[in-house]
PDB file of N, CA and C in Angstrom:
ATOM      1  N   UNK A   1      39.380  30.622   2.809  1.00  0.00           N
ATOM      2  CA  UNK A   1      38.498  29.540   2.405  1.00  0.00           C
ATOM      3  C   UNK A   1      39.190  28.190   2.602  1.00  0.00           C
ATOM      4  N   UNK A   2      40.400  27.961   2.419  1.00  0.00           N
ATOM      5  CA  UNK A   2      41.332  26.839   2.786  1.00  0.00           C
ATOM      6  C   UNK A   2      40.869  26.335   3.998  1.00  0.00           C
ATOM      7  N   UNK A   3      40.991  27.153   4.715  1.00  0.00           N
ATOM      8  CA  UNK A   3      41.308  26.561   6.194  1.00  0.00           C
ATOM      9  C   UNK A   3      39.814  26.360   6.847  1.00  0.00           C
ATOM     10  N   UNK A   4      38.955  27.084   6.320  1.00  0.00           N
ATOM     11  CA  UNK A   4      37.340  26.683   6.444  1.00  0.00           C
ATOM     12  C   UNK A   4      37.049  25.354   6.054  1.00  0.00           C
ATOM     13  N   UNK A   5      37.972  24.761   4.279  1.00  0.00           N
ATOM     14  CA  UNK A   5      37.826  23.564   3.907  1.00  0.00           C
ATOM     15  C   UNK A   5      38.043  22.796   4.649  1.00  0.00           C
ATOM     16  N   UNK A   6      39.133  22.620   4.985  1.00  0.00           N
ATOM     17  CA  UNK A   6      40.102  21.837   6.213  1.00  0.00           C
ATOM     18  C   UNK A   6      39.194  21.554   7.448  1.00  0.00           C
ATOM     19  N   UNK A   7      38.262  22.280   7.254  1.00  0.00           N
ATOM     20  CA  UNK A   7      37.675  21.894   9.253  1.00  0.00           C
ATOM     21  C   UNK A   7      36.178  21.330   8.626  1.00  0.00           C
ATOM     22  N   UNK A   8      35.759  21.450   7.378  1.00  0.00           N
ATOM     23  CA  UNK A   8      34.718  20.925   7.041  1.00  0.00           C
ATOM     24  C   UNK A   8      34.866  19.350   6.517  1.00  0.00           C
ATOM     25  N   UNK A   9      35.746  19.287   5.247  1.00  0.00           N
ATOM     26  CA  UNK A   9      36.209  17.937   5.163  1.00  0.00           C
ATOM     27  C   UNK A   9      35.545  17.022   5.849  1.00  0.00           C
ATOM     28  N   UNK A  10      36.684  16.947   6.995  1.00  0.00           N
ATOM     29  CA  UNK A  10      37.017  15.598   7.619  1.00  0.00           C
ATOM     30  C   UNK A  10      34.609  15.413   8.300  1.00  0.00           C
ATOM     31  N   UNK A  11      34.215  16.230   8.615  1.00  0.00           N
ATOM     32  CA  UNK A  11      32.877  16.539   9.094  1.00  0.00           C
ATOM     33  C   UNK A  11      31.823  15.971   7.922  1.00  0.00           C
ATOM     34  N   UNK A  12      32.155  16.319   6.651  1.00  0.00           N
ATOM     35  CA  UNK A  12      31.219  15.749   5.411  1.00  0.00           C
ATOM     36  C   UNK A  12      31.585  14.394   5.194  1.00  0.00           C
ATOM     37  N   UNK A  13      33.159  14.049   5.325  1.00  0.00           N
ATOM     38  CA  UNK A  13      33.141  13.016   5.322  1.00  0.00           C
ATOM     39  C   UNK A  13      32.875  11.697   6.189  1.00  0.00           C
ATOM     40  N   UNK A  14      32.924  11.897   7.506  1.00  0.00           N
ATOM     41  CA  UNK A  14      32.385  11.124   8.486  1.00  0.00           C
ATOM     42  C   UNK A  14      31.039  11.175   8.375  1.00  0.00           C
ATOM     43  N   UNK A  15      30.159  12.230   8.005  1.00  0.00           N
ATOM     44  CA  UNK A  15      28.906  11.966   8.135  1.00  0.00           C
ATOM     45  C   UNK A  15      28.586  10.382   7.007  1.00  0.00           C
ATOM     46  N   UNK A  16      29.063  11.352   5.720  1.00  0.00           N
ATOM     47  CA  UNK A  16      28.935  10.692   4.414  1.00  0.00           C
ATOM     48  C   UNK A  16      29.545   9.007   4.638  1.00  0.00           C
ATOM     49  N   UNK A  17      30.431   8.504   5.270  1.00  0.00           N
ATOM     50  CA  UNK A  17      31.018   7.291   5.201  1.00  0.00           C
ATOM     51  C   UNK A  17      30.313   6.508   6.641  1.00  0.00           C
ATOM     52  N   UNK A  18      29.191   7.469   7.623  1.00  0.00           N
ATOM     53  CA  UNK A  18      28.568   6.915   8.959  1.00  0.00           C
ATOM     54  C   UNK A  18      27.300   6.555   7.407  1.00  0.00           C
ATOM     55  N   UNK A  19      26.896   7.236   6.410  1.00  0.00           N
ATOM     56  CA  UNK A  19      25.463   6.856   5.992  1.00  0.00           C
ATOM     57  C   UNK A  19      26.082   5.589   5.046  1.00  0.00           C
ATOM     58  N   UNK A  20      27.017   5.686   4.432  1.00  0.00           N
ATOM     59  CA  UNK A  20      27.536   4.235   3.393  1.00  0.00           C
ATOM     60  C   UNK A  20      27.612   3.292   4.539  1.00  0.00           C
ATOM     61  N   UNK A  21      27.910   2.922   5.584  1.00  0.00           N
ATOM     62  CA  UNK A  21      27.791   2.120   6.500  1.00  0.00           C
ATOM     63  C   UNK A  21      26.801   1.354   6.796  1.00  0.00           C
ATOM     64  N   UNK A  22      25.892   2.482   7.194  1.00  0.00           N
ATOM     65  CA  UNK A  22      24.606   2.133   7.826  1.00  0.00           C
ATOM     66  C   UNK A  22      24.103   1.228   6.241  1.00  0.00           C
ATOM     67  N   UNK A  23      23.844   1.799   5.425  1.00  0.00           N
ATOM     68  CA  UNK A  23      22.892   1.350   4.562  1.00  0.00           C
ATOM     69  C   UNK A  23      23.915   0.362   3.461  1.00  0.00           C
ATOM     70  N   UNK A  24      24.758   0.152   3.645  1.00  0.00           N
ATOM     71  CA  UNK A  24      25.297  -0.734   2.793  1.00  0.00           C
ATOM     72  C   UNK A  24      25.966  -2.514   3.723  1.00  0.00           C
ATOM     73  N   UNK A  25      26.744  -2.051   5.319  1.00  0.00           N
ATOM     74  CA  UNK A  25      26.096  -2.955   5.943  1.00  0.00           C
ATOM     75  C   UNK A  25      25.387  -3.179   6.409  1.00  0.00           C
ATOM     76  N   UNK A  26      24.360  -2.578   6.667  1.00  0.00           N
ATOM     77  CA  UNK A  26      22.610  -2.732   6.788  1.00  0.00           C
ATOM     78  C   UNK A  26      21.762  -3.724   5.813  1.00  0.00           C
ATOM     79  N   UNK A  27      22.262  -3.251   5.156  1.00  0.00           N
ATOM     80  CA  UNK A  27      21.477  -4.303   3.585  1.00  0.00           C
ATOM     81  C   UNK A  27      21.822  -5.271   3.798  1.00  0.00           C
ATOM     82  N   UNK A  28      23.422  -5.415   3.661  1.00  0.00           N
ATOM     83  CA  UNK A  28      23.241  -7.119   4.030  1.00  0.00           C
ATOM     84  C   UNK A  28      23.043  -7.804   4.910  1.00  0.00           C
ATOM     85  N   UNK A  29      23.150  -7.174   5.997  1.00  0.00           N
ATOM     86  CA  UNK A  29      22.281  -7.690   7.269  1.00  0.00           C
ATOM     87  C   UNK A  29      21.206  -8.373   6.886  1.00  0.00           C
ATOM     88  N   UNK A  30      20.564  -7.414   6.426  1.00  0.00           N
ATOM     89  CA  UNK A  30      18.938  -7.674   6.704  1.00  0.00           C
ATOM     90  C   UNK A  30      18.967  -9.047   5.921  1.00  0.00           C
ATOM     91  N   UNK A  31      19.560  -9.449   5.058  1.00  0.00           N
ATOM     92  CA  UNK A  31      19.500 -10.541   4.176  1.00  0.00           C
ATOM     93  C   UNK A  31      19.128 -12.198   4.901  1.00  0.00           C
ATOM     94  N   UNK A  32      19.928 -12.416   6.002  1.00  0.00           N
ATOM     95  CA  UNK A  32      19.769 -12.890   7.260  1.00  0.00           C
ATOM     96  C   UNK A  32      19.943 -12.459   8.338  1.00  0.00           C
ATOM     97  N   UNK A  33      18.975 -11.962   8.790  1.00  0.00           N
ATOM     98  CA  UNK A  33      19.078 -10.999   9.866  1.00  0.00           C
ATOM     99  C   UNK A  33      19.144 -11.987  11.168  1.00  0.00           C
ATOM    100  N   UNK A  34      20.305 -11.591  12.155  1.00  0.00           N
ATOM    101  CA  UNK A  34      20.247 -12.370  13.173  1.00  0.00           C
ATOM    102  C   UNK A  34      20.364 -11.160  14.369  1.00  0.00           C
ATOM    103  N   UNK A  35      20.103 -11.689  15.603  1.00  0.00           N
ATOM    104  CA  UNK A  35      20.067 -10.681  16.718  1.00  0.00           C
ATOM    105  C   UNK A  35      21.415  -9.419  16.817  1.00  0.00           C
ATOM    106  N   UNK A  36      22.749 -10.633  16.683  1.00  0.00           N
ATOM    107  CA  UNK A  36      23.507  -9.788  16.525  1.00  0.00           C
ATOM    108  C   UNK A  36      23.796  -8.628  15.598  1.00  0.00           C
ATOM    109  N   UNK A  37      23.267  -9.235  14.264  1.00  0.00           N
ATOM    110  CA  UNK A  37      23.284  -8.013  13.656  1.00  0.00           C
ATOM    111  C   UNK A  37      22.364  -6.909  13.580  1.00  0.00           C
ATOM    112  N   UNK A  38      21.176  -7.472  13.976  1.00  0.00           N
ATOM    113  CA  UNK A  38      20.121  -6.475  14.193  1.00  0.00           C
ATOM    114  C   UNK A  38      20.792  -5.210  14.976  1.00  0.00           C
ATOM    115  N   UNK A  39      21.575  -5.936  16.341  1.00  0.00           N
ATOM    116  CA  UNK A  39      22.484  -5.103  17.434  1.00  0.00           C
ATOM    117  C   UNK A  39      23.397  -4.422  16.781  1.00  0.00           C
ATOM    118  N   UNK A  40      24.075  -4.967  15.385  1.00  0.00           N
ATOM    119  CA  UNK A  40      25.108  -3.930  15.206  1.00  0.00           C
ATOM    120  C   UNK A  40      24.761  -3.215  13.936  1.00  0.00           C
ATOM    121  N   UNK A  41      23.643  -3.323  13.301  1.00  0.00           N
ATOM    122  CA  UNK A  41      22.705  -1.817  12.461  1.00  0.00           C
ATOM    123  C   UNK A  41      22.338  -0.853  13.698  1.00  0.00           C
ATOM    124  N   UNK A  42      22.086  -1.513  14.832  1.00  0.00           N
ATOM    125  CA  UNK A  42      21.649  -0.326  15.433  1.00  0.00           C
ATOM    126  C   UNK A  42      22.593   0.584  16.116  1.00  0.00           C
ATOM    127  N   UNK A  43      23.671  -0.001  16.283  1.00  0.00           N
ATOM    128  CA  UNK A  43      24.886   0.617  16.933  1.00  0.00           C
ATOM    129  C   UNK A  43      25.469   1.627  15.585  1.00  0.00           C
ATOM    130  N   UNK A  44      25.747   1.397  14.312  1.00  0.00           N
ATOM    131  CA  UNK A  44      25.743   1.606  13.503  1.00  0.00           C
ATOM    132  C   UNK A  44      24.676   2.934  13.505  1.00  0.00           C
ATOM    133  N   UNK A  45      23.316   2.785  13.060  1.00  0.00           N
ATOM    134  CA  UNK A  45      22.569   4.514  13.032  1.00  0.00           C
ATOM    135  C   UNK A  45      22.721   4.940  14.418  1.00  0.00           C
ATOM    136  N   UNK A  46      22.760   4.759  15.540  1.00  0.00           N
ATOM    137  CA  UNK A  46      23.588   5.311  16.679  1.00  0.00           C
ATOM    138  C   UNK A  46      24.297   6.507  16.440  1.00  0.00           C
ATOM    139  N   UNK A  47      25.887   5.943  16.065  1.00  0.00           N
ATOM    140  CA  UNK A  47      26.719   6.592  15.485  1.00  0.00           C
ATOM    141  C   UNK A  47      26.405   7.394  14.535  1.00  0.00           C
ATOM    142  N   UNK A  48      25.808   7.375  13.485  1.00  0.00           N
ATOM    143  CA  UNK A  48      25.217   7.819  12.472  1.00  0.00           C
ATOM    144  C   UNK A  48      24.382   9.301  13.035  1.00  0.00           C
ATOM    145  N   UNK A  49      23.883   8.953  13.987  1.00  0.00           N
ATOM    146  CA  UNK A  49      22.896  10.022  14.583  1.00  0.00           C
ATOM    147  C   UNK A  49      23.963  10.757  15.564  1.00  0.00           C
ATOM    148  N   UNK A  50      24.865  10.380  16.470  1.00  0.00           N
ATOM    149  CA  UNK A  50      25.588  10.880  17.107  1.00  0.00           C
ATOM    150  C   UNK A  50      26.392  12.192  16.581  1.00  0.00           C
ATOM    151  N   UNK A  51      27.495  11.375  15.283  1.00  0.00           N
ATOM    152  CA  UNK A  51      27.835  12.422  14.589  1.00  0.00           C
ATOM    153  C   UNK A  51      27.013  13.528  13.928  1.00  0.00           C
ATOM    154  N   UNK A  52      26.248  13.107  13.348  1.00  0.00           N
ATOM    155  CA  UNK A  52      25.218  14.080  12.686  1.00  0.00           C
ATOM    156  C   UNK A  52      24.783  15.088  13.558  1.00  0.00           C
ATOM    157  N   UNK A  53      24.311  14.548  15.144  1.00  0.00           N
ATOM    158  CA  UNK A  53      24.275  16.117  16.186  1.00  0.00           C
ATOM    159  C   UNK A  53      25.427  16.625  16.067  1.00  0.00           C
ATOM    160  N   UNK A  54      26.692  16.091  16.695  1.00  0.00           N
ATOM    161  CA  UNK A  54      27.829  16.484  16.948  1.00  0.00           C
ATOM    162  C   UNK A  54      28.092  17.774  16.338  1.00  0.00           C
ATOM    163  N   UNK A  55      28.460  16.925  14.932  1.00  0.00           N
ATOM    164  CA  UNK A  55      29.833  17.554  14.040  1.00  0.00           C
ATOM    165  C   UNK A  55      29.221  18.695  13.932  1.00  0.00           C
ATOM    166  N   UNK A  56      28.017  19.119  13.274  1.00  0.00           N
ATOM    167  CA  UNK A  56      27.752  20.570  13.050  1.00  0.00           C
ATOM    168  C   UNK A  56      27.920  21.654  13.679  1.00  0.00           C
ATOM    169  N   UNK A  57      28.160  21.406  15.453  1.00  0.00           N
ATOM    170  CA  UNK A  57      28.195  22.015  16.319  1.00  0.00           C
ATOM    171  C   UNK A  57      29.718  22.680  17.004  1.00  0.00           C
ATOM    172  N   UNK A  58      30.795  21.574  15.954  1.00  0.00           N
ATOM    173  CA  UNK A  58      32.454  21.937  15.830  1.00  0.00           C
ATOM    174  C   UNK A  58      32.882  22.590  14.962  1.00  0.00           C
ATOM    175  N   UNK A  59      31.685  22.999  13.802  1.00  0.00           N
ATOM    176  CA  UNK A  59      32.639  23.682  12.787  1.00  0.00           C
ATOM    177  C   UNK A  59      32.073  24.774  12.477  1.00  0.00           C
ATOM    178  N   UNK A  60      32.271  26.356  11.700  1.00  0.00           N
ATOM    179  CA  UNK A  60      31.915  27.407  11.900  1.00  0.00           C
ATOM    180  C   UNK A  60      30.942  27.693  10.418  1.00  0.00           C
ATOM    181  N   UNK A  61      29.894  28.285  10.443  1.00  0.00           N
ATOM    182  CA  UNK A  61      28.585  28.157   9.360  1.00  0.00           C
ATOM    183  C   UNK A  61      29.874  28.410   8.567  1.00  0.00           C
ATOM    184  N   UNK A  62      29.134  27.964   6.864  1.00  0.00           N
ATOM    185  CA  UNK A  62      29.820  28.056   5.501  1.00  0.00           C
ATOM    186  C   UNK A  62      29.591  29.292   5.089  1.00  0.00           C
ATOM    187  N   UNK A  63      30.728  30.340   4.402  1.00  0.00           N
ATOM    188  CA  UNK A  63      30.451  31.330   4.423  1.00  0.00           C
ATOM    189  C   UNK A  63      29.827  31.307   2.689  1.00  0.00           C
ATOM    190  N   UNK A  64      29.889  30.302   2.372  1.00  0.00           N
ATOM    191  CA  UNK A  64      28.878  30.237   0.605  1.00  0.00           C
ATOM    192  C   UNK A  64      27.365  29.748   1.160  1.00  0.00           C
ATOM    193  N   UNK A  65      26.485  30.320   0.670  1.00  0.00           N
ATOM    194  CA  UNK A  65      25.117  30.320   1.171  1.00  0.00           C
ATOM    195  C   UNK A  65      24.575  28.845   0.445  1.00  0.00           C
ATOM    196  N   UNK A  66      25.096  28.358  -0.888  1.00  0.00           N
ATOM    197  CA  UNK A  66      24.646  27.247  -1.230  1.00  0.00           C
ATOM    198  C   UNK A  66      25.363  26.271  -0.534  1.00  0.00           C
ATOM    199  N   UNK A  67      26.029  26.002  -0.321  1.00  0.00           N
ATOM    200  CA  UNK A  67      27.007  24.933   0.610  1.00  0.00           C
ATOM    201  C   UNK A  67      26.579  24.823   1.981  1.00  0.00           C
ATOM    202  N   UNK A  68      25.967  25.544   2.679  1.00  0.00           N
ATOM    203  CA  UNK A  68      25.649  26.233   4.062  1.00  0.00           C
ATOM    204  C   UNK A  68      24.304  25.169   4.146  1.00  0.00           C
ATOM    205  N   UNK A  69      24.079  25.762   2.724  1.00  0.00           N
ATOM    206  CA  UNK A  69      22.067  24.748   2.791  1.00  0.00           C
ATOM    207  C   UNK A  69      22.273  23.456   2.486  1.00  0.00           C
ATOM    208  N   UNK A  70      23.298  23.094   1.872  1.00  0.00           N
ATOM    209  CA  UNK A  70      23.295  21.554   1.840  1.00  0.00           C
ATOM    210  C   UNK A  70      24.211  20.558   2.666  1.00  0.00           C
ATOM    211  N   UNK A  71      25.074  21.551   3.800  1.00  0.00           N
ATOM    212  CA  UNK A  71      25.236  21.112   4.892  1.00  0.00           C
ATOM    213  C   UNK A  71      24.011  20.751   5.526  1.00  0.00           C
ATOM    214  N   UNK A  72      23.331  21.447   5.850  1.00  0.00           N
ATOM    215  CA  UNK A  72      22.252  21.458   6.988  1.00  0.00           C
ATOM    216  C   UNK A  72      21.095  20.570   6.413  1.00  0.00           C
ATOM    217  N   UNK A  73      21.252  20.344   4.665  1.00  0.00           N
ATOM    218  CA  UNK A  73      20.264  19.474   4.519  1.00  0.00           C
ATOM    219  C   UNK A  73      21.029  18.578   4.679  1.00  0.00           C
ATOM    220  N   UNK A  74      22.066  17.885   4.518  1.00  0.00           N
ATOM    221  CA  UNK A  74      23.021  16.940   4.977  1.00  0.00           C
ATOM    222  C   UNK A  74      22.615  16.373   6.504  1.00  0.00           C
ATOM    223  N   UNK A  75      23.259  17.333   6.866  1.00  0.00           N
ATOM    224  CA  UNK A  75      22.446  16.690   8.425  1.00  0.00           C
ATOM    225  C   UNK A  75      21.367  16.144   9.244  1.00  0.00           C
ATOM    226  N   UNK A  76      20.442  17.615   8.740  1.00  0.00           N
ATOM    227  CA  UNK A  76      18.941  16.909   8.419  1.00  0.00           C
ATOM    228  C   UNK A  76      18.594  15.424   8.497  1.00  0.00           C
ATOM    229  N   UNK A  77      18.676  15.489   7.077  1.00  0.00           N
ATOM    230  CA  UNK A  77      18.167  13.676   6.516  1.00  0.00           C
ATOM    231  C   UNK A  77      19.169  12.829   7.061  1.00  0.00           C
ATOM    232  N   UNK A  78      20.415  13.024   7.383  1.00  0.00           N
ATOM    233  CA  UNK A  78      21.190  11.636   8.580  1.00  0.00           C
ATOM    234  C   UNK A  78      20.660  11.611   9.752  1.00  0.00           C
ATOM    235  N   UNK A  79      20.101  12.810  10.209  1.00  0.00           N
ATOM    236  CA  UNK A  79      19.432  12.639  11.747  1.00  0.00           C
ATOM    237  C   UNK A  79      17.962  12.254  11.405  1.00  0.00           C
ATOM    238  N   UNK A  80      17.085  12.080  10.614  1.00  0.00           N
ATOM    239  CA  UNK A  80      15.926  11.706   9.950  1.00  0.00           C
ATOM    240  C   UNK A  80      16.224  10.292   9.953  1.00  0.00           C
ATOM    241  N   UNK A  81      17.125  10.355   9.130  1.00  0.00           N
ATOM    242  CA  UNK A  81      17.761   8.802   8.513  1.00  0.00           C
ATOM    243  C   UNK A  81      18.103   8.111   9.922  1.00  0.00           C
ATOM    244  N   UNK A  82      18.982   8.690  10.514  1.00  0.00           N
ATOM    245  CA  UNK A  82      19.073   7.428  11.989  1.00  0.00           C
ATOM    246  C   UNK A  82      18.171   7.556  12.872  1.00  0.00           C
ATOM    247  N   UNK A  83      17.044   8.355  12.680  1.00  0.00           N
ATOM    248  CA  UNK A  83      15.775   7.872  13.848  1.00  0.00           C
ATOM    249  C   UNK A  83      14.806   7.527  13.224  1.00  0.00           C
ATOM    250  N   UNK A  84      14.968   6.855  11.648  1.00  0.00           N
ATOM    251  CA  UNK A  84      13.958   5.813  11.090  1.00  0.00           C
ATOM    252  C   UNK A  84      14.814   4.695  11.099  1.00  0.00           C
ATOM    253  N   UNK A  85      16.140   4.403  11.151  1.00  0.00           N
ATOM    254  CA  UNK A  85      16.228   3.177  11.134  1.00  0.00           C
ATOM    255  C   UNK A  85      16.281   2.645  12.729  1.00  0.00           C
ATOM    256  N   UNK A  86      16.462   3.208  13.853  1.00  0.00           N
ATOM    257  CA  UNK A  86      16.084   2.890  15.098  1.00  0.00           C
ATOM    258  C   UNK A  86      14.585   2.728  15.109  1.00  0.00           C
ATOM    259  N   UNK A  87      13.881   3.343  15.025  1.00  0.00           N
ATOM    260  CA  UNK A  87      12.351   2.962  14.723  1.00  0.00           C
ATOM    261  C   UNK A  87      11.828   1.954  14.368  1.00  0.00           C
ATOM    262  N   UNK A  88      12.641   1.535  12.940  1.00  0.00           N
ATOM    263  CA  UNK A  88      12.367   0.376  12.467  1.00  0.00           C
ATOM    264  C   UNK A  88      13.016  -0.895  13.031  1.00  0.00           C
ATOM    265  N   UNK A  89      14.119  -0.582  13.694  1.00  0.00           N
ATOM    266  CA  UNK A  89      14.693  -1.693  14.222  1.00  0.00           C
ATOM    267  C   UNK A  89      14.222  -2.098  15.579  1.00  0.00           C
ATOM    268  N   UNK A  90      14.062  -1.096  16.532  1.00  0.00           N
ATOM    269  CA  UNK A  90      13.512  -1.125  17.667  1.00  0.00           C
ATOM    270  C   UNK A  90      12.119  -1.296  17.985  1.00  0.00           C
ATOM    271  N   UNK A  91      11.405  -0.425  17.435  1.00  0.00           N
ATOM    272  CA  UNK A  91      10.315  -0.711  17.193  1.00  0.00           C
ATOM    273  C   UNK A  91       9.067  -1.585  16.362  1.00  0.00           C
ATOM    274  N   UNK A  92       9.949  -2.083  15.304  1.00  0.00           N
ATOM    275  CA  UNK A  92       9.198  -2.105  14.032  1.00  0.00           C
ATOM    276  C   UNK A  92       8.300  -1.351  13.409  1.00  0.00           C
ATOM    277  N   UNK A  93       8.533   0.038  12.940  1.00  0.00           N
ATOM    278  CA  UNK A  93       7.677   0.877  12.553  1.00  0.00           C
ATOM    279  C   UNK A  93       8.300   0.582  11.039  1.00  0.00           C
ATOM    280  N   UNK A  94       6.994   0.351  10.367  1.00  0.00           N
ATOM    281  CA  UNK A  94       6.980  -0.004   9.186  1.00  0.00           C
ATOM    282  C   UNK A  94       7.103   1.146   8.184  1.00  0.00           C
ATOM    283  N   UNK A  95       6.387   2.612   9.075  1.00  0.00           N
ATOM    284  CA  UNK A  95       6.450   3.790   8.377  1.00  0.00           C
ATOM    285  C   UNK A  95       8.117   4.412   8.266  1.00  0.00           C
ATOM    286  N   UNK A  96       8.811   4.002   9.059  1.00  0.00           N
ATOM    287  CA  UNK A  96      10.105   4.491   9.341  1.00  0.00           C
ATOM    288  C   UNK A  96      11.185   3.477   8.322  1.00  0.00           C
ATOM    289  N   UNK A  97      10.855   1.912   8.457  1.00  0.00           N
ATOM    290  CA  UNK A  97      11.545   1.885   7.458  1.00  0.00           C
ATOM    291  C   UNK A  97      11.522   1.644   5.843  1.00  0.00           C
ATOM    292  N   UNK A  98      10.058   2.246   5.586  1.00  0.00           N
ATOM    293  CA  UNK A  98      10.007   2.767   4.137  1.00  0.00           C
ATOM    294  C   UNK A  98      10.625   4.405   4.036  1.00  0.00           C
ATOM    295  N   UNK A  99      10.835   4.852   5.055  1.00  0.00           N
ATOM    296  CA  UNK A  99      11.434   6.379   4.952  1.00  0.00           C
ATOM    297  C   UNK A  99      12.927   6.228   4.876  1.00  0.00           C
ATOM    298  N   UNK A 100      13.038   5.407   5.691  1.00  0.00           N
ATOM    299  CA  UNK A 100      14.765   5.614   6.210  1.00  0.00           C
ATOM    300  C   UNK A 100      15.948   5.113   4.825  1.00  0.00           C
ATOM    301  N   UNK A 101      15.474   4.413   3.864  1.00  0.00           N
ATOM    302  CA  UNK A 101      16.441   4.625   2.009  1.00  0.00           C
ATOM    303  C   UNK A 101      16.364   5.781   2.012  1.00  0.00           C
ATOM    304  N   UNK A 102      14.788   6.484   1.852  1.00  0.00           N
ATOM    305  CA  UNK A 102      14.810   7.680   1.086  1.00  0.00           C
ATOM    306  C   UNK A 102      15.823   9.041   2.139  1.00  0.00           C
ATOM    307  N   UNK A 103      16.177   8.528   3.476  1.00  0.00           N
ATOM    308  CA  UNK A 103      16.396   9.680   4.212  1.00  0.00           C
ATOM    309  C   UNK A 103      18.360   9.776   3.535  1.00  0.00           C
ATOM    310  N   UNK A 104      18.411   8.159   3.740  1.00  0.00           N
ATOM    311  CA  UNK A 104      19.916   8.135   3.341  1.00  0.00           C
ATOM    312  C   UNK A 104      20.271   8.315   1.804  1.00  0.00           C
ATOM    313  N   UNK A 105      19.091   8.418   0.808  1.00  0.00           N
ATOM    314  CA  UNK A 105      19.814   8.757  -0.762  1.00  0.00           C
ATOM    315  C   UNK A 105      19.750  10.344  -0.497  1.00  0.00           C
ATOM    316  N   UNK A 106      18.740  11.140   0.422  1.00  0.00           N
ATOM    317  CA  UNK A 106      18.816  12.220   0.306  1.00  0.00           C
ATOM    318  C   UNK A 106      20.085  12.988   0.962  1.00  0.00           C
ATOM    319  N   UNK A 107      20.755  12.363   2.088  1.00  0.00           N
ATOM    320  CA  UNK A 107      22.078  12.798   2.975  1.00  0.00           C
ATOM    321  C   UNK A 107      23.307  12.046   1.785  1.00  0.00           C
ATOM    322  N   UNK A 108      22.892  11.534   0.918  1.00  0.00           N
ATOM    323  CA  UNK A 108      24.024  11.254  -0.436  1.00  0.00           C
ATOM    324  C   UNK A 108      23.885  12.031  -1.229  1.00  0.00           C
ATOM    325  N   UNK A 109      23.025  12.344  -1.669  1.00  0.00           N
ATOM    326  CA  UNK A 109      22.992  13.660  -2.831  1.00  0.00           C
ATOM    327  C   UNK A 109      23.326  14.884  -2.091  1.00  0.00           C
ATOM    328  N   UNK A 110      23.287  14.999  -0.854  1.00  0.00           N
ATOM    329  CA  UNK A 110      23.380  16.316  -0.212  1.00  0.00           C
ATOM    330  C   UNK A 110      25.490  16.558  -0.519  1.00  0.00           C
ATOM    331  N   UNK A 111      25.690  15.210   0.108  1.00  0.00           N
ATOM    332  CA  UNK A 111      27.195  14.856   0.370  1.00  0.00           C
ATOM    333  C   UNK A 111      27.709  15.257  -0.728  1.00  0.00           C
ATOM    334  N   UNK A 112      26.731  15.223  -2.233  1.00  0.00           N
ATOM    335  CA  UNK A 112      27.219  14.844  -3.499  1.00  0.00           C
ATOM    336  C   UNK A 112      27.872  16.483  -3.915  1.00  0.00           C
ATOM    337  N   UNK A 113      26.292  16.987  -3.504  1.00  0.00           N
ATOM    338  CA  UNK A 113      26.452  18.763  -3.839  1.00  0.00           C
ATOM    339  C   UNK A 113      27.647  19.580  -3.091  1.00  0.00           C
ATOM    340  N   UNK A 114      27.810  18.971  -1.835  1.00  0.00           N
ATOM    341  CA  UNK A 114      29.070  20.045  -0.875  1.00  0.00           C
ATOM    342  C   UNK A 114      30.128  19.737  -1.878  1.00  0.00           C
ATOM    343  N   UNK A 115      30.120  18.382  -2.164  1.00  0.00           N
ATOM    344  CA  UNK A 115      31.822  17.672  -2.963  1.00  0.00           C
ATOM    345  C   UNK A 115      31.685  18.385  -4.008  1.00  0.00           C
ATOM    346  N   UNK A 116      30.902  18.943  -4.824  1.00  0.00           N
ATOM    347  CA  UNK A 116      30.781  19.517  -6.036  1.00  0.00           C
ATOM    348  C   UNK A 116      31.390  21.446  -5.473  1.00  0.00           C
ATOM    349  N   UNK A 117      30.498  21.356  -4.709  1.00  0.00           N
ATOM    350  CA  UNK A 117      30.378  23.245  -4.602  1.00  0.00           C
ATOM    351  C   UNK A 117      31.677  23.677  -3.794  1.00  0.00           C
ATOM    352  N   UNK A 118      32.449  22.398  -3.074  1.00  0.00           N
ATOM    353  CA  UNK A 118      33.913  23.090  -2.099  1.00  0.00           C
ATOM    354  C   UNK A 118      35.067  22.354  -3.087  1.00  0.00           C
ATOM    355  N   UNK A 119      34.507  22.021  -4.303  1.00  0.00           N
ATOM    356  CA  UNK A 119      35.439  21.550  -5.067  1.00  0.00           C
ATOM    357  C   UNK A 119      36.565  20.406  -4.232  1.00  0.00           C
ATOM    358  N   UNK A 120      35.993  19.595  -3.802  1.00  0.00           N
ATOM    359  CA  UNK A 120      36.534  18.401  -2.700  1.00  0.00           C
ATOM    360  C   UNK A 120      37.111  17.735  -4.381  1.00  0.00           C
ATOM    361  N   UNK A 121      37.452  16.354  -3.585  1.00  0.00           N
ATOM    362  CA  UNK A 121      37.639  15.039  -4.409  1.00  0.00           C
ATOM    363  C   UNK A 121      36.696  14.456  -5.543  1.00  0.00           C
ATOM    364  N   UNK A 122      37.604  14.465  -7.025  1.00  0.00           N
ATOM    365  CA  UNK A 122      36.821  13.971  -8.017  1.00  0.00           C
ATOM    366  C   UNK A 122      36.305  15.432  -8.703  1.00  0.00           C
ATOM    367  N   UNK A 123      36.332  16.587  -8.406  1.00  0.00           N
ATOM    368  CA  UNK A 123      36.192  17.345  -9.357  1.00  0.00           C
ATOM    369  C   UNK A 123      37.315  18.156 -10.199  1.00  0.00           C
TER     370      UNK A 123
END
């Protein structure tokens, strides 16, 4: 189980610190939003979406069945989460960015449950 931890880690946590990114320098972006930053929220869920395909695809399923499901809901809602905030940024879809908070509190509570159930940091 160690060495399963070890290859998951560093994977929950890049996801988890690509969604504090997005939505925490995102926010203040938006406060005065100028082109450039518009350009670098979007580079920002980019990444966000990049890893989120990626990483799942480097590390080997969780052999605890509850941890397993909140990986994958983890991922889920960051890949949800970065193709509503491209939506909204690119497009202006108004439906995408009333979704795209709720996609990123849900890929935080997900983050919240792995840190709880692989006994990570803070428990």
């Amino acid at each position: 189980m160690a060495q399963w931890k070890a290859q998951y880690e560093p994977a929950i946590g890049q996801i988890a610190d690509d969604v504090l990114v997005v939505y925490v320098t995102g926010k203040k972006r938006a406060k005065h939003p100028t082109k450039e930053k518009v350009q670098a929220t979007i580079a920002d869920c980019r990444r966000l979406y990049r890893d989120a395909t990626k990483l799942p695809g480097e590390v080997p399923p969780i052999p605890l069945p509850s941890a397993e499901k909140s990986w994958r809901a983890l991922v889920a809602a960051s890949i949800s989460g970065a193709r509503d905030c491209l939506a909204a940024l690119q497009h202006g879809s108004t439906k995408a960015a009333r979704e795209f908070p709720k996609q990123l509190a849900r890929a935080n509570t997900r983050e919240r449950e792995l840190v709880r159930l692989l006994g990570g940091p803070g428990e």
